[in-house]
PDB file of N, CA and C in Angstrom:
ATOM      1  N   UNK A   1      85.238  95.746 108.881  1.00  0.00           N
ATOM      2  CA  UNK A   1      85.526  94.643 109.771  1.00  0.00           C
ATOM      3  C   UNK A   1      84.365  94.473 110.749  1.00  0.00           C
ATOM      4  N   UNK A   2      83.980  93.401 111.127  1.00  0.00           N
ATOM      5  CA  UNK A   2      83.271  92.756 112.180  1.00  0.00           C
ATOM      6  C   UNK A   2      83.253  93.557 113.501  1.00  0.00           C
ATOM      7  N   UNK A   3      82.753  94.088 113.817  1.00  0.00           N
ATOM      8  CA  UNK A   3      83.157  94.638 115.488  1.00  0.00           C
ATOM      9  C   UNK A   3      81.657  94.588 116.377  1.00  0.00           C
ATOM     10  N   UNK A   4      81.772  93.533 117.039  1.00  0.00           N
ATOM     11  CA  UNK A   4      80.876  93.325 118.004  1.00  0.00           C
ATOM     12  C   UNK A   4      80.860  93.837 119.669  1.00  0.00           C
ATOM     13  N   UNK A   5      80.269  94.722 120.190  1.00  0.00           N
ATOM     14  CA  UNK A   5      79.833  95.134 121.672  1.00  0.00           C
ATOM     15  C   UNK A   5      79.586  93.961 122.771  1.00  0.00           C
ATOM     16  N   UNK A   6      79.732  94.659 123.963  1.00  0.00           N
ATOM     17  CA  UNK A   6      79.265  93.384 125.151  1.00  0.00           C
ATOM     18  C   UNK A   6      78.098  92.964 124.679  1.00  0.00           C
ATOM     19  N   UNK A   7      77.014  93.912 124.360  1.00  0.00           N
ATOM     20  CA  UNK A   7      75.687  93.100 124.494  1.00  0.00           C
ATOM     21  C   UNK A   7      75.383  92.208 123.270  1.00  0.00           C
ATOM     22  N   UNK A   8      76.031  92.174 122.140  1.00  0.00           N
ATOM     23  CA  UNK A   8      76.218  91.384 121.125  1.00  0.00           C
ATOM     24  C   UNK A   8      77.066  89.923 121.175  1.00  0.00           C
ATOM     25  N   UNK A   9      77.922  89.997 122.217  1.00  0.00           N
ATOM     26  CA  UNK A   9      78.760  89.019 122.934  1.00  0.00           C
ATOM     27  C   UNK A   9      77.960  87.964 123.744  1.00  0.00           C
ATOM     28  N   UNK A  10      77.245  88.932 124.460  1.00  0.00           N
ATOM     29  CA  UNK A  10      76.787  88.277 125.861  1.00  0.00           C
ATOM     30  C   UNK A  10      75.417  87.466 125.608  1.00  0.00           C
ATOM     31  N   UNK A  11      74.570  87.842 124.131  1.00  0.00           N
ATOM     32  CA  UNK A  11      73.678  87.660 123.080  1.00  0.00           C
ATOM     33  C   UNK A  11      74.168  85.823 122.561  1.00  0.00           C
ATOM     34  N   UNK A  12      75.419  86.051 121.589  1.00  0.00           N
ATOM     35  CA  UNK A  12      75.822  84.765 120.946  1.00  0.00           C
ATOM     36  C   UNK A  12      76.689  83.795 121.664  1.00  0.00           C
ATOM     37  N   UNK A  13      76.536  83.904 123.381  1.00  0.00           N
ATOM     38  CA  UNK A  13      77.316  83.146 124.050  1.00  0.00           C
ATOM     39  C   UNK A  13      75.879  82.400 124.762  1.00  0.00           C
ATOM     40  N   UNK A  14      75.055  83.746 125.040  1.00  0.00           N
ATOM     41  CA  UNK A  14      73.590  82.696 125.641  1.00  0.00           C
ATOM     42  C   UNK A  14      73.069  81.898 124.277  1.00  0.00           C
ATOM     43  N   UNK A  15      73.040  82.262 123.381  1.00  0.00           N
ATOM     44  CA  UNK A  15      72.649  81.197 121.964  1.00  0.00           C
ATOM     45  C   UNK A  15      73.456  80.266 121.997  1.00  0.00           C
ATOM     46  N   UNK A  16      75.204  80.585 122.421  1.00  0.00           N
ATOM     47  CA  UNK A  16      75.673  79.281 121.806  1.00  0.00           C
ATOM     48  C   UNK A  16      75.443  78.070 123.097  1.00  0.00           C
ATOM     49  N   UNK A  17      75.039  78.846 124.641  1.00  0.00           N
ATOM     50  CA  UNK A  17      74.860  77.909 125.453  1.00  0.00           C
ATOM     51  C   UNK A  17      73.561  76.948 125.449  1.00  0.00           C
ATOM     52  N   UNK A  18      72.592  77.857 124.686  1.00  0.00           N
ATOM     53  CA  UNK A  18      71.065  77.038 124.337  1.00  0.00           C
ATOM     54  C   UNK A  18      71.321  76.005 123.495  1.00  0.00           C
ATOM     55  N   UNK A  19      71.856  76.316 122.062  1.00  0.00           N
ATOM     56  CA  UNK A  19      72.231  75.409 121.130  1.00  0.00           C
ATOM     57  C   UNK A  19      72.787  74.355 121.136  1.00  0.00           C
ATOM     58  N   UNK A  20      74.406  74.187 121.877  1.00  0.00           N
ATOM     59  CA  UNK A  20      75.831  73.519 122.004  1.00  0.00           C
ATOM     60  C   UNK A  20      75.524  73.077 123.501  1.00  0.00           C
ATOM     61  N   UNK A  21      74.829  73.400 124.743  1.00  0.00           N
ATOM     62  CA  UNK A  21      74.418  73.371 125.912  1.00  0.00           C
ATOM     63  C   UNK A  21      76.362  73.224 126.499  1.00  0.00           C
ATOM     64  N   UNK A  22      76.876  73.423 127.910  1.00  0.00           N
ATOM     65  CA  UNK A  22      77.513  73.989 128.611  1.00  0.00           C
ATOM     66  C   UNK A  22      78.866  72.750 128.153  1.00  0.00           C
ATOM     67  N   UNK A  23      78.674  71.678 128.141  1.00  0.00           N
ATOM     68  CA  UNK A  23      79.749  70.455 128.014  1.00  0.00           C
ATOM     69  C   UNK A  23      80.247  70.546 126.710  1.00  0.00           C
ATOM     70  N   UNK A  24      79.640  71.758 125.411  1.00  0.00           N
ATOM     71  CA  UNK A  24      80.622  71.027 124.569  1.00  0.00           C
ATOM     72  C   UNK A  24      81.021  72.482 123.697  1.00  0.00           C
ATOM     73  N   UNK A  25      80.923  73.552 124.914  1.00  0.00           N
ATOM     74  CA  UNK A  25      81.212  74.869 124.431  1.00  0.00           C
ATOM     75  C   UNK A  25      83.030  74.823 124.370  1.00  0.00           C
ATOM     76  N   UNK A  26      83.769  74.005 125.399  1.00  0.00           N
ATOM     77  CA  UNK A  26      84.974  74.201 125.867  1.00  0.00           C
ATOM     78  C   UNK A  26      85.872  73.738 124.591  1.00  0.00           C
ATOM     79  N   UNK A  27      85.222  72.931 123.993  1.00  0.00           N
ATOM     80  CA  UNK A  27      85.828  71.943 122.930  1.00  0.00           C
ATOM     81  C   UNK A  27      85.803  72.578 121.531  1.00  0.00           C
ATOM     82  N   UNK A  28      84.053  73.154 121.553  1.00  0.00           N
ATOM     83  CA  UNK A  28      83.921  74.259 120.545  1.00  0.00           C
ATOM     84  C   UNK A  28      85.012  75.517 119.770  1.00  0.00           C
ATOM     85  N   UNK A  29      85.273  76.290 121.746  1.00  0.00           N
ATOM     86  CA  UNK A  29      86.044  76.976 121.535  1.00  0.00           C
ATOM     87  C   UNK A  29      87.317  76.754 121.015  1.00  0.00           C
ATOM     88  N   UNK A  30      88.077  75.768 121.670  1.00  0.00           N
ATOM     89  CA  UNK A  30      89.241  74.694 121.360  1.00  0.00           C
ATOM     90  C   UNK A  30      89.425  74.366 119.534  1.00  0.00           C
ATOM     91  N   UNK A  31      88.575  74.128 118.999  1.00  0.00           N
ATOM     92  CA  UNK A  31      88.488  73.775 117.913  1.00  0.00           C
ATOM     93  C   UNK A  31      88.532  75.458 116.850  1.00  0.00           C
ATOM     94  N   UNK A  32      87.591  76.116 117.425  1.00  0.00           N
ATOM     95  CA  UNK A  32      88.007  77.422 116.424  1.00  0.00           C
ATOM     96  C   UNK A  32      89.016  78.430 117.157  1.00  0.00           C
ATOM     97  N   UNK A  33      89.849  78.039 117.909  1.00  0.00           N
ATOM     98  CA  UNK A  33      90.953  78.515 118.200  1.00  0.00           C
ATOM     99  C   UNK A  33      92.247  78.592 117.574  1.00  0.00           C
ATOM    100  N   UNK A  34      91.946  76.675 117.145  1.00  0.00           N
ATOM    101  CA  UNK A  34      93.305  75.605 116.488  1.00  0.00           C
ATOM    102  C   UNK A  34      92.792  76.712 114.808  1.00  0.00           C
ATOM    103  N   UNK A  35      91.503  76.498 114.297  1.00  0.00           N
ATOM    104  CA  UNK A  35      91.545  77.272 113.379  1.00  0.00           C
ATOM    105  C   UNK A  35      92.029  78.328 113.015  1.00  0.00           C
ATOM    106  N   UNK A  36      92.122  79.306 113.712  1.00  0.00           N
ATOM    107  CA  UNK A  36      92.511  80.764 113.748  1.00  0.00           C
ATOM    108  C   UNK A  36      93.864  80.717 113.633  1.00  0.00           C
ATOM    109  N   UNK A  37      94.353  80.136 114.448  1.00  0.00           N
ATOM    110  CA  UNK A  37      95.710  80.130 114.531  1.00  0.00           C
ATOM    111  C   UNK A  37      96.490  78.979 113.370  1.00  0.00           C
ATOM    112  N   UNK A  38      95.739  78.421 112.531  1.00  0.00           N
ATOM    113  CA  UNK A  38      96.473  77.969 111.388  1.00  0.00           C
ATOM    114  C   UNK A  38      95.680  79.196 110.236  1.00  0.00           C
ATOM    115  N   UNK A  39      95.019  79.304 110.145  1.00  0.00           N
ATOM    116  CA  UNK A  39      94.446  80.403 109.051  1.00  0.00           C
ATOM    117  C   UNK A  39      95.587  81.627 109.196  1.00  0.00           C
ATOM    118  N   UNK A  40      96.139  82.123 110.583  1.00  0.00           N
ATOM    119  CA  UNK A  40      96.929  83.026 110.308  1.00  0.00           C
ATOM    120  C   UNK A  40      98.302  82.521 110.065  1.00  0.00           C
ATOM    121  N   UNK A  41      99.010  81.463 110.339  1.00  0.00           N
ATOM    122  CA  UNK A  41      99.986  80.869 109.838  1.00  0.00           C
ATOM    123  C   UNK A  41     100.015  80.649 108.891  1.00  0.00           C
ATOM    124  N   UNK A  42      98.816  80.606 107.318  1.00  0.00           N
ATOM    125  CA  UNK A  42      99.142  80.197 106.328  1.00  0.00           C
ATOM    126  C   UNK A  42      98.815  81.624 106.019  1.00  0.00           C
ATOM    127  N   UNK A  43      98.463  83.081 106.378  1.00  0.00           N
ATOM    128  CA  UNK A  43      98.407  83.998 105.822  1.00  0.00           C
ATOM    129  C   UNK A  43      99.389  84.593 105.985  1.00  0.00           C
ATOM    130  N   UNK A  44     100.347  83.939 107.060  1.00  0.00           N
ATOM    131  CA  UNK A  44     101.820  84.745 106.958  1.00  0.00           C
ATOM    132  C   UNK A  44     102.444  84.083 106.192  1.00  0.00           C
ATOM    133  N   UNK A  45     102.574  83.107 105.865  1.00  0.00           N
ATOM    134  CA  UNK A  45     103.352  81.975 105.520  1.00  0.00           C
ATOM    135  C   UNK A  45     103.292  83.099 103.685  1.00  0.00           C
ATOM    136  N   UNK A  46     101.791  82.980 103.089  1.00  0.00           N
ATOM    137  CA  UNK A  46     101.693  83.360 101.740  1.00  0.00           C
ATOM    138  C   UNK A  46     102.000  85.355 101.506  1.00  0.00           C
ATOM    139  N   UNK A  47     101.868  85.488 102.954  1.00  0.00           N
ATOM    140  CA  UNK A  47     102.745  86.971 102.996  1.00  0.00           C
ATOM    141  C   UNK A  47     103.878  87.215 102.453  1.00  0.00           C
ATOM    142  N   UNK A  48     104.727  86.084 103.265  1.00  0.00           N
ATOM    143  CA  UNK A  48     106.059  86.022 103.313  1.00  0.00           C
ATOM    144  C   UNK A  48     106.701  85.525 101.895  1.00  0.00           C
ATOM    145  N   UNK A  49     105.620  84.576 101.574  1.00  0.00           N
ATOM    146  CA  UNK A  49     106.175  84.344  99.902  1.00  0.00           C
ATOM    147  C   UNK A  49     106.218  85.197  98.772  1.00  0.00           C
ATOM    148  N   UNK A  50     105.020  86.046  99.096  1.00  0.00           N
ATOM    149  CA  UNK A  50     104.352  87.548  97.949  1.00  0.00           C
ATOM    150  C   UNK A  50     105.664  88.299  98.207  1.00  0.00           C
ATOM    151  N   UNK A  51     106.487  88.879  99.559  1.00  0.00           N
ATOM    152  CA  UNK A  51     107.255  89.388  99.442  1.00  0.00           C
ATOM    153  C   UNK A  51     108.878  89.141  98.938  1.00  0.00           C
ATOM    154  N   UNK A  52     108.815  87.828  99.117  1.00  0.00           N
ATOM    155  CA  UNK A  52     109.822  87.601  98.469  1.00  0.00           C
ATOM    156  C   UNK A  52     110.018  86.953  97.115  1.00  0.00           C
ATOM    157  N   UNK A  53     108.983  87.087  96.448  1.00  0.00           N
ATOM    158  CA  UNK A  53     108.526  87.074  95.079  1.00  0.00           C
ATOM    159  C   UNK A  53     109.213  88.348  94.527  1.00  0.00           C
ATOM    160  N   UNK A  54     108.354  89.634  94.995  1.00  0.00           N
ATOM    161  CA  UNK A  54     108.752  91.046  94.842  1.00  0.00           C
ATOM    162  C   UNK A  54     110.229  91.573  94.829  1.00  0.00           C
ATOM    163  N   UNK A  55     110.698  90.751  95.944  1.00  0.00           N
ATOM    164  CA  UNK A  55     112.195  90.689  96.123  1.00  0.00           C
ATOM    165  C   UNK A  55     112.908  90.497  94.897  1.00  0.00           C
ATOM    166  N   UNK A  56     112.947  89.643  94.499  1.00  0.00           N
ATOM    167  CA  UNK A  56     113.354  88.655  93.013  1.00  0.00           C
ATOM    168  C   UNK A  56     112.563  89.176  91.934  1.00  0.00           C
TER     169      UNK A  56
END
């Protein structure tokens, strides 16, 4: 798994402020937030079906 430190943090937040500049980090974040949180809703969602596949 991925596991990133402060100084690896504090690294791709000054990149993303050079890149994306300060007005459109908030929206950025906003947007791969909404992602995350449907990516894990459809990984429970196909959890929940595998197990009750198994069930039956």
């Amino acid at each position: 798994m991925l596991r990133l430190g402060a100084g690896e943090l504090i690294v791709l937040l000054i990149i993303f402020l050079v890149v994306f500049g300060p007005s459109k980090l908030p929206a950025i974040g906003r947007t791969i937030g909404n992602a995350l949180g449907e990516f894990k809703k459809a990984a429970k969602g196909m959890e929940a079906g595998q197990e009750s596949e198994q069930e039956s």
